[in-house]
PDB file of N, CA and C in Angstrom:
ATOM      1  N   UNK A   1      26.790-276.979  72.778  1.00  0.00           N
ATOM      2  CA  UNK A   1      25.582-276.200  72.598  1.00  0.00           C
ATOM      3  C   UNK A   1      24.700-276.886  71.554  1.00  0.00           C
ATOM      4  N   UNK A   2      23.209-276.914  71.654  1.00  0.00           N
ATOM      5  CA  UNK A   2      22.482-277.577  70.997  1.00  0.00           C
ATOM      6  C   UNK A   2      21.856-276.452  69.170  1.00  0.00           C
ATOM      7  N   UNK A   3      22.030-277.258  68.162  1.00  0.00           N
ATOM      8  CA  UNK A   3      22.144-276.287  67.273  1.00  0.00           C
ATOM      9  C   UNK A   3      20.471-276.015  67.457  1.00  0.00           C
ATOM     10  N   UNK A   4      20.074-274.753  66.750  1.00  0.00           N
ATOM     11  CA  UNK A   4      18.929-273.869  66.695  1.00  0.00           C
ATOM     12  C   UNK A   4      18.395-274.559  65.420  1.00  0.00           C
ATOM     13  N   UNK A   5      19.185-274.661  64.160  1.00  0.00           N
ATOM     14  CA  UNK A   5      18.819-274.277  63.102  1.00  0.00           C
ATOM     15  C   UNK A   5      18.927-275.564  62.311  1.00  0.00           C
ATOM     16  N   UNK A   6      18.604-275.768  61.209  1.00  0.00           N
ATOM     17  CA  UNK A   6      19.295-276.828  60.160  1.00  0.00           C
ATOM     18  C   UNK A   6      19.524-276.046  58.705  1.00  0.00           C
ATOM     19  N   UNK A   7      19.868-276.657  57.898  1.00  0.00           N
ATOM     20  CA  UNK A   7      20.037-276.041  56.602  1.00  0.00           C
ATOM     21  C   UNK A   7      18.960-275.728  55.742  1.00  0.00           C
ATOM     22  N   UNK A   8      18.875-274.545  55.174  1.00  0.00           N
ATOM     23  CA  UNK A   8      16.925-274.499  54.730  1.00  0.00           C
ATOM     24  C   UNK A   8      16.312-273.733  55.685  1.00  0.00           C
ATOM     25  N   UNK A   9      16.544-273.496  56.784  1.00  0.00           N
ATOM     26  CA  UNK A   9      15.807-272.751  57.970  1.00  0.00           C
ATOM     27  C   UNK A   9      16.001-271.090  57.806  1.00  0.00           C
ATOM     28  N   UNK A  10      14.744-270.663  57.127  1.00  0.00           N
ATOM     29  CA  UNK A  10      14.292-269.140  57.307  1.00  0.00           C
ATOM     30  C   UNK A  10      14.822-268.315  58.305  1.00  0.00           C
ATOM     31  N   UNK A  11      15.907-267.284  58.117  1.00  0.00           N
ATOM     32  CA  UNK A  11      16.077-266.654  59.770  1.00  0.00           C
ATOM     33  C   UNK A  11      16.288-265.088  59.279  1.00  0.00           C
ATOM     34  N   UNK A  12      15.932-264.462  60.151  1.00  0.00           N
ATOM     35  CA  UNK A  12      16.752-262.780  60.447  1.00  0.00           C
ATOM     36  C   UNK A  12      17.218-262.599  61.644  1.00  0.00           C
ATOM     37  N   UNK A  13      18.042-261.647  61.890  1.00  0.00           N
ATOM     38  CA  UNK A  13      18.528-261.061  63.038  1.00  0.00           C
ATOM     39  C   UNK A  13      17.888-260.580  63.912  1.00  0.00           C
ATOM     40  N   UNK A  14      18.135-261.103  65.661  1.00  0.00           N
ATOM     41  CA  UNK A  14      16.884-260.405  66.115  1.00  0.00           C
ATOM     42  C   UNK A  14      17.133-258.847  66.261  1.00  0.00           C
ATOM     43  N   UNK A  15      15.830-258.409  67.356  1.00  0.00           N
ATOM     44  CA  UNK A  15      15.983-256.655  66.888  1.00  0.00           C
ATOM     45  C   UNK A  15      16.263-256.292  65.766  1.00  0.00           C
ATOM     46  N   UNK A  16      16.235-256.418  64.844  1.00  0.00           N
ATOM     47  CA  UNK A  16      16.046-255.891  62.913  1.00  0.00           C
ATOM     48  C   UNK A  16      14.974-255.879  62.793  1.00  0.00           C
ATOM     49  N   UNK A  17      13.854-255.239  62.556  1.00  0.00           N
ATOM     50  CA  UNK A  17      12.861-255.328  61.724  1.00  0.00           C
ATOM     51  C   UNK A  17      13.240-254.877  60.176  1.00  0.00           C
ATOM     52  N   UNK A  18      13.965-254.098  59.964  1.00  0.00           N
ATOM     53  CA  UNK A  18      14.253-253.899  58.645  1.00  0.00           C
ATOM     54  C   UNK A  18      15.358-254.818  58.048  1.00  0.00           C
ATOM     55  N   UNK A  19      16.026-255.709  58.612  1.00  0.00           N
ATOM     56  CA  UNK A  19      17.102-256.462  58.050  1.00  0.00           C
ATOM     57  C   UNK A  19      16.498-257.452  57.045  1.00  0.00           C
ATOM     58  N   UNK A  20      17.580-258.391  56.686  1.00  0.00           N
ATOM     59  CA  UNK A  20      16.398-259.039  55.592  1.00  0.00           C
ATOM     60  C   UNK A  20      16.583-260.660  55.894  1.00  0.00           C
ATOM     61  N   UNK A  21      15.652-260.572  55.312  1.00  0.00           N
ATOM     62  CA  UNK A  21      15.706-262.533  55.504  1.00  0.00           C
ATOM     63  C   UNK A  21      16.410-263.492  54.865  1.00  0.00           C
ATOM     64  N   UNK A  22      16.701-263.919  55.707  1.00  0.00           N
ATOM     65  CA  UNK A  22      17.893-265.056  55.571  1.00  0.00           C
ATOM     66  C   UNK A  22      17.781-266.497  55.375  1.00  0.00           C
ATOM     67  N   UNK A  23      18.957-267.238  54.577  1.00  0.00           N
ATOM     68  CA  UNK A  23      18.379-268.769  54.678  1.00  0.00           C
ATOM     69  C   UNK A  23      19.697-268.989  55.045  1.00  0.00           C
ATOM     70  N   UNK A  24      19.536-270.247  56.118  1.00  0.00           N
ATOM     71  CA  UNK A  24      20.593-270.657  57.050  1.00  0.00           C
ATOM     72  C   UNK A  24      21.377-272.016  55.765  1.00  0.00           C
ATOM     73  N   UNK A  25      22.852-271.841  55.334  1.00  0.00           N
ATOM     74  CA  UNK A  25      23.619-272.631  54.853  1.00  0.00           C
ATOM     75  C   UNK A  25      24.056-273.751  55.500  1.00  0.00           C
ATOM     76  N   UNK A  26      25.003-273.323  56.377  1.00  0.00           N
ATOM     77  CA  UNK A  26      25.551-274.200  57.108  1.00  0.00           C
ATOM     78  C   UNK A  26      25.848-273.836  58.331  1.00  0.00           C
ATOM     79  N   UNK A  27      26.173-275.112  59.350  1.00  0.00           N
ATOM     80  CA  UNK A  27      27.260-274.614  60.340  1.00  0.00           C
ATOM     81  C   UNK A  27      28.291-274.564  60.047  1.00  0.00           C
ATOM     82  N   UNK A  28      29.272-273.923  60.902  1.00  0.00           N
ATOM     83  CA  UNK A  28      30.573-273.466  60.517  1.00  0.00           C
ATOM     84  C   UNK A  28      31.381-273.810  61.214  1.00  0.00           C
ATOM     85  N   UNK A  29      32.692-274.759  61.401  1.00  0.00           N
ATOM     86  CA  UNK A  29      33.765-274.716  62.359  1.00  0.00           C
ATOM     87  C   UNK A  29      34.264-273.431  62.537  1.00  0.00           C
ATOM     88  N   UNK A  30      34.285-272.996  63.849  1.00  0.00           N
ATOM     89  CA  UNK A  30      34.967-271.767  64.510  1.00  0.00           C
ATOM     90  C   UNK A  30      35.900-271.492  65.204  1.00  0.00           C
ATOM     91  N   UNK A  31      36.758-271.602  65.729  1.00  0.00           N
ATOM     92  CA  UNK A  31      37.695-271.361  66.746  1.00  0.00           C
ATOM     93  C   UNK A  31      38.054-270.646  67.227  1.00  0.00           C
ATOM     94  N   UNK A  32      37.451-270.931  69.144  1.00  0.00           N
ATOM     95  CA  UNK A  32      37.125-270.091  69.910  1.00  0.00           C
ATOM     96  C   UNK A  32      38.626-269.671  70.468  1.00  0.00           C
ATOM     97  N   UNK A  33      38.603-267.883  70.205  1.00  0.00           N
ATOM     98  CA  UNK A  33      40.171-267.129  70.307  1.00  0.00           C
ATOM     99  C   UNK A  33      40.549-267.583  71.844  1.00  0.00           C
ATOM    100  N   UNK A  34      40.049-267.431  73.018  1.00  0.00           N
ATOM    101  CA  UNK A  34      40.243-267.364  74.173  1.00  0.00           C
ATOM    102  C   UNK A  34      40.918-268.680  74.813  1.00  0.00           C
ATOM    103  N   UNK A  35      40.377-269.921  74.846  1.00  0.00           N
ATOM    104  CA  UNK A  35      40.540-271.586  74.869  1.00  0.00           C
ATOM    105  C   UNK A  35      41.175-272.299  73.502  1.00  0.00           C
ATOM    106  N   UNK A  36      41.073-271.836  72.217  1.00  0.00           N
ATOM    107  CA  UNK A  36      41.630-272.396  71.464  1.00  0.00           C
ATOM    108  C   UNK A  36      40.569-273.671  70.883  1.00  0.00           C
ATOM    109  N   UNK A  37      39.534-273.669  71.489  1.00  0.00           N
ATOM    110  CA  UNK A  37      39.142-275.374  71.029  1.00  0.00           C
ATOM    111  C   UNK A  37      38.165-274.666  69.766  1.00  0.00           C
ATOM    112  N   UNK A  38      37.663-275.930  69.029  1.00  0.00           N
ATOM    113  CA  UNK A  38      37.062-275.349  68.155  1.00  0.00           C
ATOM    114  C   UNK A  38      35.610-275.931  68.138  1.00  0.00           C
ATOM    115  N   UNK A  39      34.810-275.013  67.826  1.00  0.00           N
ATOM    116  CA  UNK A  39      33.521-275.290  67.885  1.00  0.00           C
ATOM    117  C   UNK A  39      32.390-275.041  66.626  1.00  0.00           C
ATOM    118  N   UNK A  40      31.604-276.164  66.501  1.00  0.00           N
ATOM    119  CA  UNK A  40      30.801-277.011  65.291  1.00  0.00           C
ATOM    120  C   UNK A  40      29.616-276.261  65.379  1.00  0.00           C
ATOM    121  N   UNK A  41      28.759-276.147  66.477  1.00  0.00           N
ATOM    122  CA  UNK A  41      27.876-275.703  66.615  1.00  0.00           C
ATOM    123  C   UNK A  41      27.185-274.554  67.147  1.00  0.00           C
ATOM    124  N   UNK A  42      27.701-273.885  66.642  1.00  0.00           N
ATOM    125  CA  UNK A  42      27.330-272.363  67.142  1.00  0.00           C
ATOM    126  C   UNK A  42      26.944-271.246  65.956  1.00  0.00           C
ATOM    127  N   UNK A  43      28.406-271.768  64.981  1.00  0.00           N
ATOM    128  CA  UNK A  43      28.326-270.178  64.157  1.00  0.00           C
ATOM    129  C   UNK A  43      27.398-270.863  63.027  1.00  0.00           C
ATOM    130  N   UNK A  44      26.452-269.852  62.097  1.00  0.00           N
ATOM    131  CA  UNK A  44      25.968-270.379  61.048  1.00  0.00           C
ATOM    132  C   UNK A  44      25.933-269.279  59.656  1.00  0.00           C
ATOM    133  N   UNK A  45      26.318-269.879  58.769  1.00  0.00           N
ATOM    134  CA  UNK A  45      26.610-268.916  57.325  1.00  0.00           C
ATOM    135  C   UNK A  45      25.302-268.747  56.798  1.00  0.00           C
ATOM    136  N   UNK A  46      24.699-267.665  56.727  1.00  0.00           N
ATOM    137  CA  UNK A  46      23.200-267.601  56.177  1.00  0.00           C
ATOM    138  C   UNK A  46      24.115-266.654  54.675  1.00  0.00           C
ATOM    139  N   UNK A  47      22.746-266.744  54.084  1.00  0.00           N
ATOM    140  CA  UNK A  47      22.571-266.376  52.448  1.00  0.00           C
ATOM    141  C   UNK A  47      21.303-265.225  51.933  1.00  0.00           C
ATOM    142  N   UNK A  48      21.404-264.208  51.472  1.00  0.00           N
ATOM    143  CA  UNK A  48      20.312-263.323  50.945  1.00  0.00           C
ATOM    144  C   UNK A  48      20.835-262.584  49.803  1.00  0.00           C
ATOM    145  N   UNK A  49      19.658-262.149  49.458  1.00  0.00           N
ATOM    146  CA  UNK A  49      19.926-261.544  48.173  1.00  0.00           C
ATOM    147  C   UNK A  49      19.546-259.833  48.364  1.00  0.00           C
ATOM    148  N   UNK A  50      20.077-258.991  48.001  1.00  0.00           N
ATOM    149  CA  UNK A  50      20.118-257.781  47.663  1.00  0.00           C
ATOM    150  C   UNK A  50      20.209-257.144  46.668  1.00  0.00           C
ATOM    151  N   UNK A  51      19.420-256.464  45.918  1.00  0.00           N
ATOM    152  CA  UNK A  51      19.487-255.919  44.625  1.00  0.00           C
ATOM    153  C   UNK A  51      20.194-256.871  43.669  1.00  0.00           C
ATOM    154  N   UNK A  52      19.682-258.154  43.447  1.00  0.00           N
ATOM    155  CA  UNK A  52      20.208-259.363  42.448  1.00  0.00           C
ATOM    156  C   UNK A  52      21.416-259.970  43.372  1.00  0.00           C
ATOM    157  N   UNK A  53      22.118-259.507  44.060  1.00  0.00           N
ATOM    158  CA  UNK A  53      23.503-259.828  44.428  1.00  0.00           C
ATOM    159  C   UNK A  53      23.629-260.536  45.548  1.00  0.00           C
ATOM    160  N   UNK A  54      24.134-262.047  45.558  1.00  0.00           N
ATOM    161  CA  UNK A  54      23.914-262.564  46.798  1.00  0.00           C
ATOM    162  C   UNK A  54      25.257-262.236  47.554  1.00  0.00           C
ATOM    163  N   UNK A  55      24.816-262.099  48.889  1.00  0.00           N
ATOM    164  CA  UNK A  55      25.445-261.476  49.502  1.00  0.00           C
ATOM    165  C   UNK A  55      25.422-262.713  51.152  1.00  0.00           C
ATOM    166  N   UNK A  56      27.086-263.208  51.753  1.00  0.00           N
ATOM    167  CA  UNK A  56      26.794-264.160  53.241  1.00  0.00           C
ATOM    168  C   UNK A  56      27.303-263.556  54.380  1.00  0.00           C
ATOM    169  N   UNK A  57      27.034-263.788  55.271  1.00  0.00           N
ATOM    170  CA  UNK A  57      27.575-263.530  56.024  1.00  0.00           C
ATOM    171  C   UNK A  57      27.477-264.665  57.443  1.00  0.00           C
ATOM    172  N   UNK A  58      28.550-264.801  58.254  1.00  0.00           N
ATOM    173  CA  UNK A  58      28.393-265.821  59.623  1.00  0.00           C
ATOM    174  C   UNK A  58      28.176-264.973  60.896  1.00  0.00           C
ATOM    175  N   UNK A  59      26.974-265.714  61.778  1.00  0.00           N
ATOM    176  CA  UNK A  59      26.498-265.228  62.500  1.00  0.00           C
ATOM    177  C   UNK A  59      26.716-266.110  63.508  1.00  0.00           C
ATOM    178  N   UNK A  60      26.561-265.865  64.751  1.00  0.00           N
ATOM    179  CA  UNK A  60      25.938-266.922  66.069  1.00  0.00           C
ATOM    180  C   UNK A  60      24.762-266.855  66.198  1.00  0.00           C
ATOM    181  N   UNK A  61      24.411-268.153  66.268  1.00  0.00           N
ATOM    182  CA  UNK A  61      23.110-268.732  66.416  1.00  0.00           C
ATOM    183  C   UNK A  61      22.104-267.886  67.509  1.00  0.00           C
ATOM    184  N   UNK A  62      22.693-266.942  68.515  1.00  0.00           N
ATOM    185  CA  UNK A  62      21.716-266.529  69.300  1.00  0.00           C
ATOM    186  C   UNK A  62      21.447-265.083  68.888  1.00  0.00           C
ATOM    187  N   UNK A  63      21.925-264.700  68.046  1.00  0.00           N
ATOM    188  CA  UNK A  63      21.951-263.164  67.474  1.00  0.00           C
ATOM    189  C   UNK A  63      20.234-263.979  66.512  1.00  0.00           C
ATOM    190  N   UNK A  64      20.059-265.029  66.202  1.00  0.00           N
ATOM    191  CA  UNK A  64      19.505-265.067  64.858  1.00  0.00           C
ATOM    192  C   UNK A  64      17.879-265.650  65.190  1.00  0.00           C
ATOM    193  N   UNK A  65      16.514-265.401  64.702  1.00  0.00           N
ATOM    194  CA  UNK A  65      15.853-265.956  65.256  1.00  0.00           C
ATOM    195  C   UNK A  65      14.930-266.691  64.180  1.00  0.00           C
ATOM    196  N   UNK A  66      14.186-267.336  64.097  1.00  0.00           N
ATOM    197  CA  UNK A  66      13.510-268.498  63.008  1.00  0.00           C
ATOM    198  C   UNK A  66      12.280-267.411  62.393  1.00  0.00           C
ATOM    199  N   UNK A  67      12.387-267.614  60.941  1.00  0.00           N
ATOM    200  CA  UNK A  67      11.524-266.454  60.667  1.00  0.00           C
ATOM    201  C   UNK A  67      10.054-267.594  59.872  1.00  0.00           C
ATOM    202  N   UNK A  68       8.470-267.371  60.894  1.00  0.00           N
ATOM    203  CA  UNK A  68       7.716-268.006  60.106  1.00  0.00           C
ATOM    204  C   UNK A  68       7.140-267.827  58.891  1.00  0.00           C
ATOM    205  N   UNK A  69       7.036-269.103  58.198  1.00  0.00           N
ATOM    206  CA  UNK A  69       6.534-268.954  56.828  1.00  0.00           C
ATOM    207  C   UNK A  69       5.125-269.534  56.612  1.00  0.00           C
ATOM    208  N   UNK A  70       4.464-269.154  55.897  1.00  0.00           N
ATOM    209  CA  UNK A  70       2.560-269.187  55.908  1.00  0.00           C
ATOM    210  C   UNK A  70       2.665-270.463  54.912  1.00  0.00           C
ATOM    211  N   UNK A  71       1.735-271.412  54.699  1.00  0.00           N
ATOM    212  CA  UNK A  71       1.869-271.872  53.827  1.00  0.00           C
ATOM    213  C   UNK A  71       0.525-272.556  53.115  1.00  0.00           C
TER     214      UNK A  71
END
């Protein structure tokens, strides 16, 4: 699968309008339960902050969509 994102890349979840914005860390080695093989390019660890407290979590890349920035 071709990655979406790179490191530094602005994202939120799609359907959230209230979720919060995210900055994409890394990709993540995953290993897929069903086949066993493991896969590089899919999952990605984003980063935000909440009331001072950073807070990560790993997502798949198609849950997540590029959020634009004005500049």
């Amino acid at each position: 699968m071709v990655r979406k994102f790179k490191a530094g890349d602005r994202v939120k979840v799609k359907g959230g309008s209230d979720g919060p914005k995210m900055e994409v860390l890394k990709y993540i080695a995953k290993k897929e339960p069903i086949f066993g093989f493991v896969d590089r390019d899919t999952y990605v660890e984003c980063v935000w902050y909440r009331n001072g407290e950073r807070r990560s979590r790993i997502f798949h890349q198609n849950r997540l969509s590029k959020v634009m920035q004005l500049k």
